[in-house]
Protein backbone atom coordinates (compact mmCIF):
# COMPACT_ATOMS: atom_id res chain seq x y z
CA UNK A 1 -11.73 -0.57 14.50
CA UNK A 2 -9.07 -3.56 15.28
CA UNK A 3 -6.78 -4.24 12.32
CA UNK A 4 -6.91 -7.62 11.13
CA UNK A 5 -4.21 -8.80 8.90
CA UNK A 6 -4.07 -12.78 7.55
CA UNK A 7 -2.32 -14.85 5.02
CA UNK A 8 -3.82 -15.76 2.13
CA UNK A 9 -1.99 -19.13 0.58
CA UNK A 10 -1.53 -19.67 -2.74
CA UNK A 11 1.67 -19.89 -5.22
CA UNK A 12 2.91 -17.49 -3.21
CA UNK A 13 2.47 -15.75 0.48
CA UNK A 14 0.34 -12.11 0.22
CA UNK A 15 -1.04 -10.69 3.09
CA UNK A 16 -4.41 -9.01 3.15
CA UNK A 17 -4.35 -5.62 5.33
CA UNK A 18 -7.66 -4.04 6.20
CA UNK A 19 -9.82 -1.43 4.55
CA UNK A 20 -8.61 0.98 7.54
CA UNK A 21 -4.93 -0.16 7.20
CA UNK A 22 -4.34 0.34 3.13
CA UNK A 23 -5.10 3.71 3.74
CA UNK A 24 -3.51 4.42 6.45
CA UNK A 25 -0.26 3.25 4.62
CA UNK A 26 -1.48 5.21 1.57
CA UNK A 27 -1.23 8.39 3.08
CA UNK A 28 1.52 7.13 5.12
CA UNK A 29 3.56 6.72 1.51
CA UNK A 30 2.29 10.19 0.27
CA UNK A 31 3.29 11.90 2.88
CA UNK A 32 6.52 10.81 3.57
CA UNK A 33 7.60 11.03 0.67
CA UNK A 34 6.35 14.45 0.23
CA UNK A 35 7.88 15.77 3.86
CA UNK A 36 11.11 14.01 2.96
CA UNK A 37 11.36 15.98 -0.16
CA UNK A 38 10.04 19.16 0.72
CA UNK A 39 12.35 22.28 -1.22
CA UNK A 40 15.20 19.22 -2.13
CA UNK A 41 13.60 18.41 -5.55
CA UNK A 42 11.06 19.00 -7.76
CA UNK A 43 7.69 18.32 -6.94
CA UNK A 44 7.39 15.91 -10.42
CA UNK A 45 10.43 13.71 -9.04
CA UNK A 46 8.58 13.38 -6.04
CA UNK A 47 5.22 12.24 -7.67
CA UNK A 48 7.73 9.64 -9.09
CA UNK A 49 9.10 8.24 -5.66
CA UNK A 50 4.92 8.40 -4.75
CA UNK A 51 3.82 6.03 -7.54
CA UNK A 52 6.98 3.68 -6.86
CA UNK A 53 6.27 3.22 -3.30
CA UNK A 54 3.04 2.80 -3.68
CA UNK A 55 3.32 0.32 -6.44
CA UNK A 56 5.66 -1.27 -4.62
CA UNK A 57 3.42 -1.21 -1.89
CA UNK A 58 0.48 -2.65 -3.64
CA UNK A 59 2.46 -5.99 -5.06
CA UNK A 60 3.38 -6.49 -1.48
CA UNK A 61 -0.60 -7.07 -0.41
CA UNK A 62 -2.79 -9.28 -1.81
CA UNK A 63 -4.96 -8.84 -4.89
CA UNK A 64 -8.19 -7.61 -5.26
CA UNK A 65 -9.36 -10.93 -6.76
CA UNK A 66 -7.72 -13.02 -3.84
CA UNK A 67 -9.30 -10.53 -1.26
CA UNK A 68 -13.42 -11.45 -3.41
CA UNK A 69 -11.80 -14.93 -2.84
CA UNK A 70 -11.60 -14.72 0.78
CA UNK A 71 -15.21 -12.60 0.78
CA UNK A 72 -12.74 -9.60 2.18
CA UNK A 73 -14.15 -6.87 -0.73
């Protein structure tokens, strides 16, 4: 299935990624994180680095409401 990614305008610039390509970075973010860390630290500071990348991830899309907006959800 082709990726389609867009801008959706409004105070300020989100982008909208694709059912397929959220969770593709998902796991992406869960398992890097979790290779990169493997025997260095404990696997509770890595759940840590998970939830801030993905957070981080997540503010950098756009919201659920602005993707019902678009009729994307």
């Amino acid at each position: 299935m082709k990726d389609t990614l867009y801008t959706l305008m409004n105070d300020n610039t989100q982008h909208a990624h694709s059912h397929d390509r959220i969770n593709f970075e998902m796991h992406n973010i869960v398992s890097r994180n979790i290779d990169s860390s493997a025997g260095r630290e404990h696997a509770r500071e890595t759940l840590d680095d998970v939830i801030a990348d993905l957070i981080q991830y997540r503010d950098s899309i756009a919201t659920s409401d602005e993707y019902v907006k678009k009729n994307s959800l």
